[in-house]
N, C-alpha and C. Protein backbone atom coordinates (compact mmCIF):
# COMPACT_ATOMS: atom_id res chain seq x y z
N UNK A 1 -167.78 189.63 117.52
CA UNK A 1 -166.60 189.97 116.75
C UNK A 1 -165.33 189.69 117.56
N UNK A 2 -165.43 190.32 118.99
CA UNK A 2 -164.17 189.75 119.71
C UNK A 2 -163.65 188.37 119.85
N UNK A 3 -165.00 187.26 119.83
CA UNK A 3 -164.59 185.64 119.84
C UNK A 3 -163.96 185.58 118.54
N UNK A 4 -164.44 186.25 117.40
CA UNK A 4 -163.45 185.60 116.19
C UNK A 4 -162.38 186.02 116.53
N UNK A 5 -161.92 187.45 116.48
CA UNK A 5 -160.42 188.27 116.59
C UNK A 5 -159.94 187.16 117.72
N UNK A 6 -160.40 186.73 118.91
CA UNK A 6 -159.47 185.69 119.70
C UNK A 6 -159.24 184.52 119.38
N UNK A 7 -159.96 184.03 118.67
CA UNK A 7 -159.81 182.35 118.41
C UNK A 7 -158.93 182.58 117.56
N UNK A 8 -158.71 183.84 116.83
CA UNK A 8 -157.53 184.24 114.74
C UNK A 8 -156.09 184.43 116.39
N UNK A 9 -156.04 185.15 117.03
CA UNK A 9 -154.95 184.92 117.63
C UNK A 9 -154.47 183.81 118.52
N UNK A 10 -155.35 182.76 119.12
CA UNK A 10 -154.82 182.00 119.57
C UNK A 10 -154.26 181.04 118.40
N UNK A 11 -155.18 180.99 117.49
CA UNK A 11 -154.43 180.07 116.17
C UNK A 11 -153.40 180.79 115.32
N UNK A 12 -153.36 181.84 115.20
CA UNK A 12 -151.99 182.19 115.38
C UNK A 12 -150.52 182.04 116.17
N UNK A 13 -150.49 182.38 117.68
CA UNK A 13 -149.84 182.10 118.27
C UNK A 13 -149.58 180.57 118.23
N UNK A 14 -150.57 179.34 118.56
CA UNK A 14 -150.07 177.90 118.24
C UNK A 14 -149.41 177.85 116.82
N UNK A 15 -149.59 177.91 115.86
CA UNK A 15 -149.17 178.30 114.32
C UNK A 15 -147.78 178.82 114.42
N UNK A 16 -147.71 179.72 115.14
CA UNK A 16 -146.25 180.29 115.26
C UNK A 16 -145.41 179.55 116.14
N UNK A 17 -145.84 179.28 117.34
CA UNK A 17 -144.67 178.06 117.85
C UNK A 17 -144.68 176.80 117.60
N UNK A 18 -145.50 176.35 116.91
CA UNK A 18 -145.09 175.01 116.11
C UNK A 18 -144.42 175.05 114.82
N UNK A 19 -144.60 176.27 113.80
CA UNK A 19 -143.78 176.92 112.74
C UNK A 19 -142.18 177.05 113.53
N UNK A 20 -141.89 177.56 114.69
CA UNK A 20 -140.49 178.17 115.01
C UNK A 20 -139.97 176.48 115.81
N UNK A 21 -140.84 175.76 116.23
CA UNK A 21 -139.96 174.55 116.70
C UNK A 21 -140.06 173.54 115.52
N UNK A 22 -140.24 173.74 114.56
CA UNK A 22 -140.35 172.94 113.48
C UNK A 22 -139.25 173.34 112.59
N UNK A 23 -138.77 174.79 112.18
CA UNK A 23 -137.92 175.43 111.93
C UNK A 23 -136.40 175.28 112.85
N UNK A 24 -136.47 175.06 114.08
CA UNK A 24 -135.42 174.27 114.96
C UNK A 24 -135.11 172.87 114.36
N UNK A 25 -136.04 171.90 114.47
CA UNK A 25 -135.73 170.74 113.87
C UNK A 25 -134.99 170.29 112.31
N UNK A 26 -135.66 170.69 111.76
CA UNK A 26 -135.25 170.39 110.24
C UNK A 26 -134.58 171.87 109.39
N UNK A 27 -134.00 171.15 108.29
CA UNK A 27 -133.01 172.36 107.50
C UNK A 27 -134.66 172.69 106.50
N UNK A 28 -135.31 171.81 105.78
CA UNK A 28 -136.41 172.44 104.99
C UNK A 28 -137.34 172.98 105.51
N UNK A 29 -138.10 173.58 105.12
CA UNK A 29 -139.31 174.16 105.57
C UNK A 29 -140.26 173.13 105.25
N UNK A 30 -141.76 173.14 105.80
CA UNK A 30 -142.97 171.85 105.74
C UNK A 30 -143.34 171.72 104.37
N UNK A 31 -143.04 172.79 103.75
CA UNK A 31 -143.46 172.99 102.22
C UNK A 31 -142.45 171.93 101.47
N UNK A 32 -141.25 172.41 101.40
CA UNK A 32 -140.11 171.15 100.85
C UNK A 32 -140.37 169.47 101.15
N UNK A 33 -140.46 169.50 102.76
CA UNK A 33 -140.60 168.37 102.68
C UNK A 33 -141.80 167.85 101.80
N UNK A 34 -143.11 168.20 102.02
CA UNK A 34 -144.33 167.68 101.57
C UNK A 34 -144.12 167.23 100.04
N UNK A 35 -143.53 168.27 99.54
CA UNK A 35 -143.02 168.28 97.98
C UNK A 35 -142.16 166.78 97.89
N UNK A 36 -141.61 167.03 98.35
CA UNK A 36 -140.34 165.49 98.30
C UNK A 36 -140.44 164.13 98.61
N UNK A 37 -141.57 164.47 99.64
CA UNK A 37 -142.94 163.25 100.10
C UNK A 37 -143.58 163.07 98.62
N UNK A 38 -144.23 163.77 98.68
CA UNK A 38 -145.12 163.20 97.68
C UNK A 38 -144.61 162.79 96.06
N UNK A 39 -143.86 163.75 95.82
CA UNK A 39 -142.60 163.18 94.41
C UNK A 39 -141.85 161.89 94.47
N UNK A 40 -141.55 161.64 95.83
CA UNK A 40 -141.03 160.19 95.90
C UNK A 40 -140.27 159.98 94.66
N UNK A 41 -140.09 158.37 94.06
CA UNK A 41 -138.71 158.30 93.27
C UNK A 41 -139.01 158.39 92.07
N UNK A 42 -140.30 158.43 91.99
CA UNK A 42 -140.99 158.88 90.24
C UNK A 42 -140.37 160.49 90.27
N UNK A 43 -140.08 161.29 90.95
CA UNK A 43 -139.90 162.43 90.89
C UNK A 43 -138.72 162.29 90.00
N UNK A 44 -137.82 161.63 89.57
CA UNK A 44 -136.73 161.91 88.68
C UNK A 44 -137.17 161.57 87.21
N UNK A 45 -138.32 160.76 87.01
CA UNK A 45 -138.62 160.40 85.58
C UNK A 45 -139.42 161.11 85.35
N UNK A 46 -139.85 162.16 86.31
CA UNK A 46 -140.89 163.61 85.72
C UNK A 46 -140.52 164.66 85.33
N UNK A 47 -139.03 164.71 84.32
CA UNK A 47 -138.57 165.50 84.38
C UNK A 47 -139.15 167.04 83.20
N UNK A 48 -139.36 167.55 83.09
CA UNK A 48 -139.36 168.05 82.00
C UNK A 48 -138.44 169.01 81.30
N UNK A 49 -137.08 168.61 81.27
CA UNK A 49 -136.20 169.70 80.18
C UNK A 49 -136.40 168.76 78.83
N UNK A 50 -136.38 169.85 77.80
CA UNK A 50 -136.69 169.09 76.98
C UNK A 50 -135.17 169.24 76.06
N UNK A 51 -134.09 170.10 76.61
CA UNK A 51 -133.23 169.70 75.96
C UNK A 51 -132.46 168.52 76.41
N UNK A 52 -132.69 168.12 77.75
CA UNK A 52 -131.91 166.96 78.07
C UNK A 52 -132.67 165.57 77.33
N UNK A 53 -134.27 165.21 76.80
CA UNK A 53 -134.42 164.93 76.30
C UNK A 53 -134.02 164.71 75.21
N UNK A 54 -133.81 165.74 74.34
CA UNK A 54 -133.81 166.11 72.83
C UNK A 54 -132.32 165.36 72.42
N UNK A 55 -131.70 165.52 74.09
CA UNK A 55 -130.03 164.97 73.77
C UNK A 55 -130.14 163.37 73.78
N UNK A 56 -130.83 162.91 74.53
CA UNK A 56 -130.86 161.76 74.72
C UNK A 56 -131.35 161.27 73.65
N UNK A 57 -132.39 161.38 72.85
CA UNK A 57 -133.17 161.06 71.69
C UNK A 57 -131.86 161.04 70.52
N UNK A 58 -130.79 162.11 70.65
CA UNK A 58 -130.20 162.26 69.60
C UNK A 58 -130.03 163.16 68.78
N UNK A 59 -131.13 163.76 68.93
CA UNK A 59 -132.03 164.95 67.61
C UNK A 59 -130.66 166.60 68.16
């Protein structure tokens, strides 16, 4: 039981100072970026309001 409880805190502690020098570097958090990665420039034609639609259509 003690090897798990140590290996959950050493991966914690690495986790936490790569979280706080990562948090130094950039204004987003890893979550934002990944999001913005992967949405790339299709991310603007995925939009879904459907009143900005509805305007565009006319209706």
């Amino acid at each position: 039981m003690f090897k798990y409880l140590f290996i959950l805190a050493i991966g914690v502690a690495i986790g936490y100072g790569y979280g706080w020098k990562d948090a130094q570097e950039n204004d987003k958090n890893v979550a934002e970026r990944v999001v913005d990665r992967i949405g790339g420039e299709t991310r603007e034609r995925m939009g879904n309001d459907v009143d900005k639609r509805m305007a565009a259509e006319g209706k």
